[in-house]
C-alpha atoms as a PDB file:
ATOM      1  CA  UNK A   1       9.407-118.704 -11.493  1.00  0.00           C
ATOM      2  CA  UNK A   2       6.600-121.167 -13.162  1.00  0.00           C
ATOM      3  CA  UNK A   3       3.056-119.666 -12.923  1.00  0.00           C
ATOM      4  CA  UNK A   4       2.096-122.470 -10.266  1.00  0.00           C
ATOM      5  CA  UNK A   5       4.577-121.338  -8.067  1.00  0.00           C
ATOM      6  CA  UNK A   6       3.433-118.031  -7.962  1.00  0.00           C
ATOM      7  CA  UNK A   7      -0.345-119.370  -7.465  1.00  0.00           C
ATOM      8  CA  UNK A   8       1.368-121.404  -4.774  1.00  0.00           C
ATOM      9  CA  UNK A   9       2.920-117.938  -3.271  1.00  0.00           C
ATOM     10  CA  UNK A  10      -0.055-115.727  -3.602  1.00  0.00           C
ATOM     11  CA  UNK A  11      -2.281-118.805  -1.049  1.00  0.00           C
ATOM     12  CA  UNK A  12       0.194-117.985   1.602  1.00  0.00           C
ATOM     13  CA  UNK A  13      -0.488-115.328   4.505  1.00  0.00           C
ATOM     14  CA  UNK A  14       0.861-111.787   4.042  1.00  0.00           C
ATOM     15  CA  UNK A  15       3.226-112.691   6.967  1.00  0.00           C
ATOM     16  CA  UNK A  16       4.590-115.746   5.875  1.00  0.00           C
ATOM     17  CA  UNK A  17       5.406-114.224   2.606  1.00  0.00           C
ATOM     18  CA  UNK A  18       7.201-110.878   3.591  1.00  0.00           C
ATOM     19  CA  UNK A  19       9.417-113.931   5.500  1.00  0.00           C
ATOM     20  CA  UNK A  20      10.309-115.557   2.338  1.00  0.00           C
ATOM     21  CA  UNK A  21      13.578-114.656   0.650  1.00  0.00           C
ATOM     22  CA  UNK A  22      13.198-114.333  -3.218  1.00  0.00           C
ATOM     23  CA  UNK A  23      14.571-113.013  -6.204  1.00  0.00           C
ATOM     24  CA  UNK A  24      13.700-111.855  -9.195  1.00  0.00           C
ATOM     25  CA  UNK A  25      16.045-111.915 -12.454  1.00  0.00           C
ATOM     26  CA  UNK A  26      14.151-109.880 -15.771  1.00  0.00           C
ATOM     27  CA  UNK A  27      16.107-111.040 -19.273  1.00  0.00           C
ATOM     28  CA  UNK A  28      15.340-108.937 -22.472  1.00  0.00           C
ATOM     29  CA  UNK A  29      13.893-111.200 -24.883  1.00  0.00           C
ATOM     30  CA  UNK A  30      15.881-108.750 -27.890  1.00  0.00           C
ATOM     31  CA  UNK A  31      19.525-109.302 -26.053  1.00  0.00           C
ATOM     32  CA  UNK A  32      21.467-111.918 -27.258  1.00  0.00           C
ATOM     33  CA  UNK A  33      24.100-110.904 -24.368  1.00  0.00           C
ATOM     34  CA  UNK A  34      22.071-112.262 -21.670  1.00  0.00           C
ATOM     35  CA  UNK A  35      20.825-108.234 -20.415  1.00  0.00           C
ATOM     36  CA  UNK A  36      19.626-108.794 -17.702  1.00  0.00           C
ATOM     37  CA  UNK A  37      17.922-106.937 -14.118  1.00  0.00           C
ATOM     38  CA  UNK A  38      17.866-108.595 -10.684  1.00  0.00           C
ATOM     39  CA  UNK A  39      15.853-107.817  -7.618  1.00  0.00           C
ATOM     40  CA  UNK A  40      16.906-109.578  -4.802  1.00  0.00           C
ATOM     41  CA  UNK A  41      14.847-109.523  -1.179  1.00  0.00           C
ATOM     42  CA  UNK A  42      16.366-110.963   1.702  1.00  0.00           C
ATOM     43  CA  UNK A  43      13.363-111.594   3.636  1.00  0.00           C
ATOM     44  CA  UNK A  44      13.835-112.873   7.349  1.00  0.00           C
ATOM     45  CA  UNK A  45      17.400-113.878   6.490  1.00  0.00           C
ATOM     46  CA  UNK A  46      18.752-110.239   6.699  1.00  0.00           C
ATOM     47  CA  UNK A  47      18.259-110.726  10.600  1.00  0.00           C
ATOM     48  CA  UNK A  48      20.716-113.279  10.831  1.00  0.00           C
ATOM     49  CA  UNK A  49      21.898-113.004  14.466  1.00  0.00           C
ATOM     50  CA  UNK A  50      24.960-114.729  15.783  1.00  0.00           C
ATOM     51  CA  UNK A  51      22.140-116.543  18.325  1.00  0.00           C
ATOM     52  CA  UNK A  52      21.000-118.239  15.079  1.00  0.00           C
ATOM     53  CA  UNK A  53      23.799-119.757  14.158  1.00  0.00           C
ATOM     54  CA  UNK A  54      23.868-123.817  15.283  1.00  0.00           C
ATOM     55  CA  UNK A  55      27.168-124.789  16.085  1.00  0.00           C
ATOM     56  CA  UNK A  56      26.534-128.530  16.163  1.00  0.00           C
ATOM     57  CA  UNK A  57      25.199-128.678  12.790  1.00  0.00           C
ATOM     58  CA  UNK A  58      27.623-126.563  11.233  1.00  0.00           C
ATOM     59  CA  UNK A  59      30.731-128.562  12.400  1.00  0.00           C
ATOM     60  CA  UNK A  60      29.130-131.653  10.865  1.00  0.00           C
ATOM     61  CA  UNK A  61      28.559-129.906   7.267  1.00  0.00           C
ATOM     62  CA  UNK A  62      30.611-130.536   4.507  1.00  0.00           C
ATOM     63  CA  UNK A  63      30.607-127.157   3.327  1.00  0.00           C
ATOM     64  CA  UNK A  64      28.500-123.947   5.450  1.00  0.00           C
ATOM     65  CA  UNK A  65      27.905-122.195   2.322  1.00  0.00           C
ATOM     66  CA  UNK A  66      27.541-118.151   2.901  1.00  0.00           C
ATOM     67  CA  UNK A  67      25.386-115.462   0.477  1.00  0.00           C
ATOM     68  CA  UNK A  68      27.411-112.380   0.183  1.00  0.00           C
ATOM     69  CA  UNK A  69      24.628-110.242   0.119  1.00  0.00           C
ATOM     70  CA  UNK A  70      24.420-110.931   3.747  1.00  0.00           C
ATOM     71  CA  UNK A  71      27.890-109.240   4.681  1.00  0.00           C
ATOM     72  CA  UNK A  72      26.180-105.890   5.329  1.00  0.00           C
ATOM     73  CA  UNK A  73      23.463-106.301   8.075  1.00  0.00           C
ATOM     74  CA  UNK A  74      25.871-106.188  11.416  1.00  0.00           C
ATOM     75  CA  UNK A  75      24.604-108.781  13.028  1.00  0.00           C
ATOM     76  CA  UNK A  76      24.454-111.443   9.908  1.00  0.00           C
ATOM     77  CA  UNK A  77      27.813-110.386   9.376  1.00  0.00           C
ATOM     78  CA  UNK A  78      28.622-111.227  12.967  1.00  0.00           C
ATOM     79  CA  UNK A  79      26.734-114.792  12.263  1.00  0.00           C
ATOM     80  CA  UNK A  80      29.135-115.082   9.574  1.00  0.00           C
ATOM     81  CA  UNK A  81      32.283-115.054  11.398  1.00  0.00           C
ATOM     82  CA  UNK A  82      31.157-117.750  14.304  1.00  0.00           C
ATOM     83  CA  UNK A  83      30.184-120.071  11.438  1.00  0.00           C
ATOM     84  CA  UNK A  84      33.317-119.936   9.731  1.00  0.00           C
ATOM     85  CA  UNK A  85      34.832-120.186  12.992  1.00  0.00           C
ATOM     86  CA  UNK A  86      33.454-122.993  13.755  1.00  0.00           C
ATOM     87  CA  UNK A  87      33.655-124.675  10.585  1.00  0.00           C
ATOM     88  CA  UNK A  88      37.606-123.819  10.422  1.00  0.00           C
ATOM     89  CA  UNK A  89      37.548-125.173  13.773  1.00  0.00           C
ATOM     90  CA  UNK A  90      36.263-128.141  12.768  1.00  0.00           C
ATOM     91  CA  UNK A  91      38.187-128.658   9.373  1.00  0.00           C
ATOM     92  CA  UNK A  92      34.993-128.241   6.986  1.00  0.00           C
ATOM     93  CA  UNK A  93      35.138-126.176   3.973  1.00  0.00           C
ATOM     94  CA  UNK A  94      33.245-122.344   3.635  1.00  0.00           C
ATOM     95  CA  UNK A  95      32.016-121.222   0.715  1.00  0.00           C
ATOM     96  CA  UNK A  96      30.862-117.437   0.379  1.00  0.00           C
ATOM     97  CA  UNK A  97      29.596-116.182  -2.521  1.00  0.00           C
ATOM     98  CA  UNK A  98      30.664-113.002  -4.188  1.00  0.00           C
ATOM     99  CA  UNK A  99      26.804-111.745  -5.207  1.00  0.00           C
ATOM    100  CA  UNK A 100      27.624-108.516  -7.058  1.00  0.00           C
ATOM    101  CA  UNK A 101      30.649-106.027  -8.056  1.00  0.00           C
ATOM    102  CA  UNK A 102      29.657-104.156  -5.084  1.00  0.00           C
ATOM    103  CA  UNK A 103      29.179-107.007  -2.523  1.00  0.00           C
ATOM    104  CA  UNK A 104      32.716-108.114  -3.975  1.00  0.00           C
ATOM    105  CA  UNK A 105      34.292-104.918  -3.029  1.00  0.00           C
ATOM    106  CA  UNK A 106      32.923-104.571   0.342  1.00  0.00           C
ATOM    107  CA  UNK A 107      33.316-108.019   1.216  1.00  0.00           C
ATOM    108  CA  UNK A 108      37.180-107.643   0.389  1.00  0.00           C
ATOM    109  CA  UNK A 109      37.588-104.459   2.182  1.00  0.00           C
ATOM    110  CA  UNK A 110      37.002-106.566   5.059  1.00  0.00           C
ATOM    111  CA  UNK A 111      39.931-108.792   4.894  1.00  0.00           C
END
C-alpha cells in the first residue's frame, strides 16, 4: 500500500472503512526467502448471503472467481454453492482460490 492510499483511507468515515476488505502482507527486509506475515480482514464480504448472489450476472461471466477464505462463514459458503451452480448451469468457468494450508484443507474436506 503507497502512502497516498492510506491518506486516501484514513479521509473515509469509520463506517465505510470497517466495510472495506483489506490485507496486509509484512516482508523482512533481511530474508532473501521472501519471509513473510499476512493479515487478512474480510470486511463486509464475510456476510456473503446466498440473497447476494446475482444470478443474471453470474451466468453471463466468463469466470465467477471465489476467495477461499470465504468457505467458512455459513452463509458465504452457502453463496458459494448457488454461484457455482449457476455458473455450471450456465457452462462458465469457477475459479476458487486455495488462500492458505488451512483454507486448503478445509475447503477439501468438503468435497
Amino acid at each position: 500500500m503507497y502512502s497516498h492510499d492510506i491518506a486516501r483511507l484514513m479521509s473515509l468515515s469509520r463506517r465505510r472503512w470497517l466495510r472495506m476488505a483489506r490485507q496486509r502482507v509484512l516482508l523482512h527486509p533481511d530474508h532473501a526467502d521472501g519471509e513473510r506475515t499476512m493479515n487478512t480482514y474480510l470486511g463486509a464480504a464475510q456476510n456473503l448471503r446466498p440473497d447476494d448472489i446475482d444470478a443474471e450476472q453470474v451466468a453471463s461471466s466468463s469466470i465467477t472467481y471465489l476467495e477461499g477464505y470465504l468457505w467458512d462463514p455459513a452463509e458465504a459458503k452457502n453463496a458459494f454453492v448457488k454461484a457455482s451452480e449457476i455458473a455450471h448451469g450456465a457452462k462458465r468457468t469457477v475459479a476458487l482460490t486455495l488462500s492458505d494450508s488451512f483454507a486448503s484443507a478445509v475447503i477439501a474436506m468438503s468435497f
